[in-house]
Protein backbone atom coordinates (compact mmCIF):
# COMPACT_ATOMS: atom_id res chain seq x y z
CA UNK A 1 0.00 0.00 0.00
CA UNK A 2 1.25 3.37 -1.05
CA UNK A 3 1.04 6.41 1.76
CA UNK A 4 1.88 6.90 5.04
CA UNK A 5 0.34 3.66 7.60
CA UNK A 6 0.91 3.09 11.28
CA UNK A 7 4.07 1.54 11.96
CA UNK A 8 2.12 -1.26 14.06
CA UNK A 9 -1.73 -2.10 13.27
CA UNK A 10 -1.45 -0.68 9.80
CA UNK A 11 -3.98 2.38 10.07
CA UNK A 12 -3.60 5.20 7.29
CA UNK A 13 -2.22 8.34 8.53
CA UNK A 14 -2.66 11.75 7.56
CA UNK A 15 1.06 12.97 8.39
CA UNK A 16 3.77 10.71 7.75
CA UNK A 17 5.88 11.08 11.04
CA UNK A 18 5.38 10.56 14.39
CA UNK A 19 5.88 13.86 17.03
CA UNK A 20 6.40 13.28 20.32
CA UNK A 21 6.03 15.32 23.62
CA UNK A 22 9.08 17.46 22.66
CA UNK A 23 8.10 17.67 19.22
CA UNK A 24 10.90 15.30 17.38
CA UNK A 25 9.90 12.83 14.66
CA UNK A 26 11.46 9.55 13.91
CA UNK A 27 10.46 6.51 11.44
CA UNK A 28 7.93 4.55 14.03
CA UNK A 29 5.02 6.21 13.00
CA UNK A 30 2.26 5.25 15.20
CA UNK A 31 -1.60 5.84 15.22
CA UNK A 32 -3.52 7.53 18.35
CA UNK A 33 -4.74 3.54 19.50
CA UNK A 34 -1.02 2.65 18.94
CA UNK A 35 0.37 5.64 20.81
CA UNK A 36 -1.83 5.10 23.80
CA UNK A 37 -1.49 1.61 24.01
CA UNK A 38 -0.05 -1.55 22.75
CA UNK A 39 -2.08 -3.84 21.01
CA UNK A 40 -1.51 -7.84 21.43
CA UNK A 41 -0.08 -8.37 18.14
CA UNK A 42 3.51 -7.48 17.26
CA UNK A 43 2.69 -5.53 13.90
CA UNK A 44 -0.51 -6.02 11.41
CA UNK A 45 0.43 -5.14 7.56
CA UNK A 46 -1.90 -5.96 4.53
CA UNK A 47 -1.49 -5.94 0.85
CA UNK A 48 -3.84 -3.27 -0.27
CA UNK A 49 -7.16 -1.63 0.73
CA UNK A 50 -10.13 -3.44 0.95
CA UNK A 51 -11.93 -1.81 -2.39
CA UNK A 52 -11.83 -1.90 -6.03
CA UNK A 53 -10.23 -5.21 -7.73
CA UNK A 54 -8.93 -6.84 -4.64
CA UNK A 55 -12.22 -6.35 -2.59
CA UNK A 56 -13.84 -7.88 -5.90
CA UNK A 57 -11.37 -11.08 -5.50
CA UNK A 58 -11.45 -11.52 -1.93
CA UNK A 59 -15.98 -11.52 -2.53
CA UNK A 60 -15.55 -14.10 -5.91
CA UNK A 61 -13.72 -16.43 -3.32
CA UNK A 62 -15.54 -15.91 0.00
CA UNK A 63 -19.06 -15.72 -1.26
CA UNK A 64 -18.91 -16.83 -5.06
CA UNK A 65 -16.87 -19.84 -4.60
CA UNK A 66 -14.46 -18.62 -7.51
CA UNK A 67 -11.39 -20.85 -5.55
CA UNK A 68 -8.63 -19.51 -8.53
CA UNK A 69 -9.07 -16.34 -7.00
CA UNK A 70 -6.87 -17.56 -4.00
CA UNK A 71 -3.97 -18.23 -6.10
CA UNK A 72 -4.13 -14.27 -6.54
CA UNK A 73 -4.52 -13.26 -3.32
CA UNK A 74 -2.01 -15.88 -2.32
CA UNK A 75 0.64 -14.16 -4.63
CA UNK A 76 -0.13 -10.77 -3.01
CA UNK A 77 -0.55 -12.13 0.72
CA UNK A 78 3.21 -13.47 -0.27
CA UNK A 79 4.59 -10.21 -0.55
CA UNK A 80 3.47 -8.59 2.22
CA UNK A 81 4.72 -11.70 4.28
CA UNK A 82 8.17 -10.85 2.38
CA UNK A 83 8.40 -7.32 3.39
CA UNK A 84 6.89 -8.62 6.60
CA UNK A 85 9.25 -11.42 7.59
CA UNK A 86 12.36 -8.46 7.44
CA UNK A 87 11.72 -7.03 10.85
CA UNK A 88 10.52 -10.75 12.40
CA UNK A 89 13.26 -12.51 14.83
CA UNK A 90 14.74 -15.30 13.11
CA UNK A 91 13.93 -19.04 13.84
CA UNK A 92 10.84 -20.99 12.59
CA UNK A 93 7.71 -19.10 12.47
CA UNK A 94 3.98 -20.81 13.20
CA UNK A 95 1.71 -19.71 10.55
CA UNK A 96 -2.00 -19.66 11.73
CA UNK A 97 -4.69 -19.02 9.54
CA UNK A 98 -8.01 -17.57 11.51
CA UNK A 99 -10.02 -20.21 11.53
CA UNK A 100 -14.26 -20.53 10.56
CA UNK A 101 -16.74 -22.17 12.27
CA UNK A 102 -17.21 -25.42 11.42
CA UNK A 103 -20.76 -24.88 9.94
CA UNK A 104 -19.14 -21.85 8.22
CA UNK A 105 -17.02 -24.28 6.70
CA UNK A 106 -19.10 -26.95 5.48
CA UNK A 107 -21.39 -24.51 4.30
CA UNK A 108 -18.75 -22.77 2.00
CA UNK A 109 -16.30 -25.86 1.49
CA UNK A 110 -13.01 -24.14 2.60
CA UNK A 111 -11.67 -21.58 5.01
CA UNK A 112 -10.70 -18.58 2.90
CA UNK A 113 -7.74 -17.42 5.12
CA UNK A 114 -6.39 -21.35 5.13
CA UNK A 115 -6.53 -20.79 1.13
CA UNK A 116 -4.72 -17.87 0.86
CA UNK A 117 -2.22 -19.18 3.50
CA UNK A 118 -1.45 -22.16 1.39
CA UNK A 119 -1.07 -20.74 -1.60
CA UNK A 120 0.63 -17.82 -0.19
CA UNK A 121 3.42 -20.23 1.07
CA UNK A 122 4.23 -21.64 -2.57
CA UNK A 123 5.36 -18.49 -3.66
CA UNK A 124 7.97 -17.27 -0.35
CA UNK A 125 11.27 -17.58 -1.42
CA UNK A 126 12.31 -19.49 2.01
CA UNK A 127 9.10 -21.80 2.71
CA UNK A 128 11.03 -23.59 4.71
CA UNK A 129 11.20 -21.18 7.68
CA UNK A 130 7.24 -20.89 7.75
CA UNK A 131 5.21 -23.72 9.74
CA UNK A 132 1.50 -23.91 8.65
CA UNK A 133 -0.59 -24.92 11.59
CA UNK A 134 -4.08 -24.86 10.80
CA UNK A 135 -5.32 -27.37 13.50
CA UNK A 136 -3.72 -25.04 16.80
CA UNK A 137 -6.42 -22.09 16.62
CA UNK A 138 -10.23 -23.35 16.82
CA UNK A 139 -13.40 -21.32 16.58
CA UNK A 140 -15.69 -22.62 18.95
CA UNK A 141 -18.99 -20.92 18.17
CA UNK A 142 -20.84 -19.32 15.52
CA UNK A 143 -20.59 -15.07 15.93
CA UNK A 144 -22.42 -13.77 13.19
CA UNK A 145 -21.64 -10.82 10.79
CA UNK A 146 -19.44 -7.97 12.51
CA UNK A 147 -20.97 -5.35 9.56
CA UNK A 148 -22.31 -2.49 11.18
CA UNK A 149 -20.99 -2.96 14.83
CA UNK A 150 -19.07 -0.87 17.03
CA UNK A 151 -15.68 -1.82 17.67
CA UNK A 152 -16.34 -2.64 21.30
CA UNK A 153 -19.60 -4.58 20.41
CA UNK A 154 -17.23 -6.06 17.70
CA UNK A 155 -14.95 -7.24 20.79
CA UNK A 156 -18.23 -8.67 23.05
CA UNK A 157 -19.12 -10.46 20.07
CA UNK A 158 -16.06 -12.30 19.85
CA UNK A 159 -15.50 -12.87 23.42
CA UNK A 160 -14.67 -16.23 23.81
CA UNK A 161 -14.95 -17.54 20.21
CA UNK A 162 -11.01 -18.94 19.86
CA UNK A 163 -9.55 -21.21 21.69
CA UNK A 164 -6.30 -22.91 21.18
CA UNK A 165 -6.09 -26.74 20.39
CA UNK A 166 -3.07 -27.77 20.39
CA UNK A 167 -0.66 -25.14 21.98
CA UNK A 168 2.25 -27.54 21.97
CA UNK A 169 2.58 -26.07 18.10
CA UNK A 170 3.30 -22.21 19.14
CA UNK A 171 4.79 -22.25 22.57
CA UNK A 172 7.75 -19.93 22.89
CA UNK A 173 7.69 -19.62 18.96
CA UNK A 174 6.63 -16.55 16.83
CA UNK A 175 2.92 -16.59 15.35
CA UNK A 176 1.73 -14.89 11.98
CA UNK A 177 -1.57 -15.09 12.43
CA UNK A 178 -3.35 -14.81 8.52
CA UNK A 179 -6.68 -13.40 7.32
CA UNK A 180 -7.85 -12.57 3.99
CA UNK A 181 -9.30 -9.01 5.82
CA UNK A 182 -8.24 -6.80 8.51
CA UNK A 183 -11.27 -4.35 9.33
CA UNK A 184 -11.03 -2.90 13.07
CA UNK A 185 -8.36 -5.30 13.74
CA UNK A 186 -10.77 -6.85 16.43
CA UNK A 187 -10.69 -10.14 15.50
CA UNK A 188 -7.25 -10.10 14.86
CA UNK A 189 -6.49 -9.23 18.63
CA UNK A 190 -8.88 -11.19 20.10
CA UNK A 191 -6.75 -14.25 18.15
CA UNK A 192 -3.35 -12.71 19.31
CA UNK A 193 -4.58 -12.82 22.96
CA UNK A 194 -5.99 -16.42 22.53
CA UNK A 195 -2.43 -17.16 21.07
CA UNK A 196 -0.25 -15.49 23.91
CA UNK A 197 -2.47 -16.94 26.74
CA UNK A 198 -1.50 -20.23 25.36
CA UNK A 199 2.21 -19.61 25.48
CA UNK A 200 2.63 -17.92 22.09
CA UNK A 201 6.00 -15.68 22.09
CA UNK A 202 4.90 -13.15 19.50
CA UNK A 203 2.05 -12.55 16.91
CA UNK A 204 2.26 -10.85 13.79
CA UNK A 205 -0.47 -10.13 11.57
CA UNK A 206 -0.80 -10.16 7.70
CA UNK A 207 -3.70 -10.07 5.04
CA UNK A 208 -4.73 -9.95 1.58
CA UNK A 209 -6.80 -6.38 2.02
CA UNK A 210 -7.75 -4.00 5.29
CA UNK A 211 -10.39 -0.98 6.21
CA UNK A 212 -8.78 2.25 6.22
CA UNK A 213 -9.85 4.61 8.61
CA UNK A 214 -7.41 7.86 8.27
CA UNK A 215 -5.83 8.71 11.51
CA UNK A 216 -3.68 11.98 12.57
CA UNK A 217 -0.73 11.75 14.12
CA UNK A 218 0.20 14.50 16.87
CA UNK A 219 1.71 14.63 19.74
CA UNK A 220 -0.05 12.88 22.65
CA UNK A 221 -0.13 13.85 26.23
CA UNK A 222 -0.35 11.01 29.04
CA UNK A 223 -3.58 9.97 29.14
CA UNK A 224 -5.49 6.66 29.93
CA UNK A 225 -3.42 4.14 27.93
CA UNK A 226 -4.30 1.65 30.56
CA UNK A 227 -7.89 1.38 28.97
CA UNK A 228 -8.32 -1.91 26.16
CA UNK A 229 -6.82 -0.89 22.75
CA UNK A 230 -10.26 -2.02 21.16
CA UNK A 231 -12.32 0.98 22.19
CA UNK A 232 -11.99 2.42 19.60
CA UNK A 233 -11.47 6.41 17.74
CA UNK A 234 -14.21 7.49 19.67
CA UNK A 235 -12.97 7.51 22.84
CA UNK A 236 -9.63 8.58 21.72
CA UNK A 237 -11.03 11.56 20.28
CA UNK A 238 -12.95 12.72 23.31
CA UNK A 239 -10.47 12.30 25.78
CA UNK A 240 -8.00 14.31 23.10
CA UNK A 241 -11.17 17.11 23.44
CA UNK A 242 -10.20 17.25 26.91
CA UNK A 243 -6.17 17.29 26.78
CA UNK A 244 -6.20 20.09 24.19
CA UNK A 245 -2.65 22.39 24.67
CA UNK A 246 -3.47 25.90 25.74
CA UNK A 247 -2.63 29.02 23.88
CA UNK A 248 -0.98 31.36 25.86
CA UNK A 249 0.18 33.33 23.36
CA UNK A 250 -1.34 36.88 23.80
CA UNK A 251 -5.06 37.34 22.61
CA UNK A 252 -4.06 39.99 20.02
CA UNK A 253 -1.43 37.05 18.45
CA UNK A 254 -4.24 34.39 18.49
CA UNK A 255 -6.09 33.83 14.69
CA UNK A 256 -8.89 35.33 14.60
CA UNK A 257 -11.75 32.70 15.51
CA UNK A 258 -9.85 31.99 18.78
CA UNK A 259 -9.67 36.22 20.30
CA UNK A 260 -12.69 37.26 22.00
CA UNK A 261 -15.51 38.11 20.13
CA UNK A 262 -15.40 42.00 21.13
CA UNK A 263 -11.03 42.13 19.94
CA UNK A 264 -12.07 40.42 16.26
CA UNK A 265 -11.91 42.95 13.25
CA UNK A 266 -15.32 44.21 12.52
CA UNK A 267 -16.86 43.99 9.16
CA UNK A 268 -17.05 47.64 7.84
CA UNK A 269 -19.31 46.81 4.97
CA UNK A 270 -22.47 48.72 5.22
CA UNK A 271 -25.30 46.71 5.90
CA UNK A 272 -27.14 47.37 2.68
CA UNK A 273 -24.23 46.62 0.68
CA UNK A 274 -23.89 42.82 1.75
CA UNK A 275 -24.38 40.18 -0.46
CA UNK A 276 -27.51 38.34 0.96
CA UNK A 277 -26.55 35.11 2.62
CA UNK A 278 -22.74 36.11 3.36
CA UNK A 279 -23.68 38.97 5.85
């Protein structure tokens, strides 16, 4: 993807450098979820946004049955696992597709993210450092479509859906976790916890396509960062409300729509003379 991303989940940003509290930049640029908090996964990266073509491909596999479309996606999942697999600790890595229900999958006759994952791994130039485990993480219940919720009813909607099966496959080894989308990133984390809790070392994230939701990046005072990464922009944004810097420059220095209403230049034009709607 071309443009300026958060260094970990993969949000867009608007600015393409990170300021800190004493205003110097540097290469980790980070969203305002990142900045405040963690989230379980290592780093999340993704192919491409989730419209146009590659939305097209990813819904002729998932709900047309078109299976040569995973061969594509598998070819572009491959190079983000390339660019991915720079910054990952060397050693074997466990590669866990998120898993479907099991009615899901009868229903449809294949897991899309197991799919892409396989044919993904046919095109990495050192296959032999990737593990695919597709029996470890298990979805235990149904949850339904996620279109249309919030992120936190995203996260109670999840809530106990994974579970690890056989954990003796990941302990103290390095996860990428693999999905054919990445929309909030909920159930991405709920996976990564599910994973660690089991004795995971690491997850890292990649998919075919993600959501973009365009995120500034600014400086960020201390605030609640003990409060669950899943929450969401919302929050974010009204707590930011409340941590706004002052101005204490003097009031005749300020722009204009910040002095007090009776220190603002007055509008000299004659009342008659206004254009009607603009006076």
């Amino acid at each position: 993807m071309q443009g300026a991303y958060c260094a970990v989940c993969g949000e867009g940003l608007h600015i393409p450098i990170r300021l800190d509290a004493g205003g110097s930049s540097n290469d980790d640029a980070r969203c305002l979820l990142c900045q405040r908090v963690d989230p379980p996964f290592e780093r999340a990266v993704a192919y491409g946004s989730y419209e146009g073509e590659l939305r097209d491909l990813i819904h002729l596999l998932k709900f047309q049955q078109v299976r040569p479309a995973a061969k594509i996606l598998g070819r572009m999942l491959a190079e983000t696992i390339a660019g991915l697999e720079q910054v990952m600790p060397v050693g074997k890595i466990a590669v866990v597709p998120v898993p479907l229900y099991a009615g899901k999958r009868a229903q449809r006759g294949f897991n899309q993210a197991e799919m892409i994952t396989r044919a993904a791994l046919k095109r990495i130039s050192r296959p032999e450092r990737f593990d695919l485990c597709t029996g470890v993480l298990l979805r235990r219940r149904e949850t339904g479509s996620q279109i249309g919720l919030t992120r936190h009813q995203r996260r109670e909607n999840l809530r106990g859906a994974f579970a690890v099966g056989d954990a003796t496959q990941i302990q103290k080894r390095d996860v990428l976790l693999i999905d054919d989308v990445l929309t909030t990133g909920t159930t991405a984390s709920e996976c990564a916890r599910v994973l660690l809790r089991a004795g995971a070392a690491r997850v890292w994230v990649a998919t075919a396509a993600r959501t973009l939701k365009i995120f500034d990046v600014i400086a960020l005072p201390e605030i609640a960062a003990e409060e669950d990464w899943d929450e969401g922009p919302e929050g974010t944004d009204r707590r930011l409300r409340d941590h706004r810097p002052q101005d204490h420059r003097p009031q005749d220095q300020r722009p204009q729509d910040q002095r007090p209403q009776d220190q603002r230049p007055q509008d000299h034009c004659p009342e008659d003379q206004r254009v009607a709607g603009h006076g």
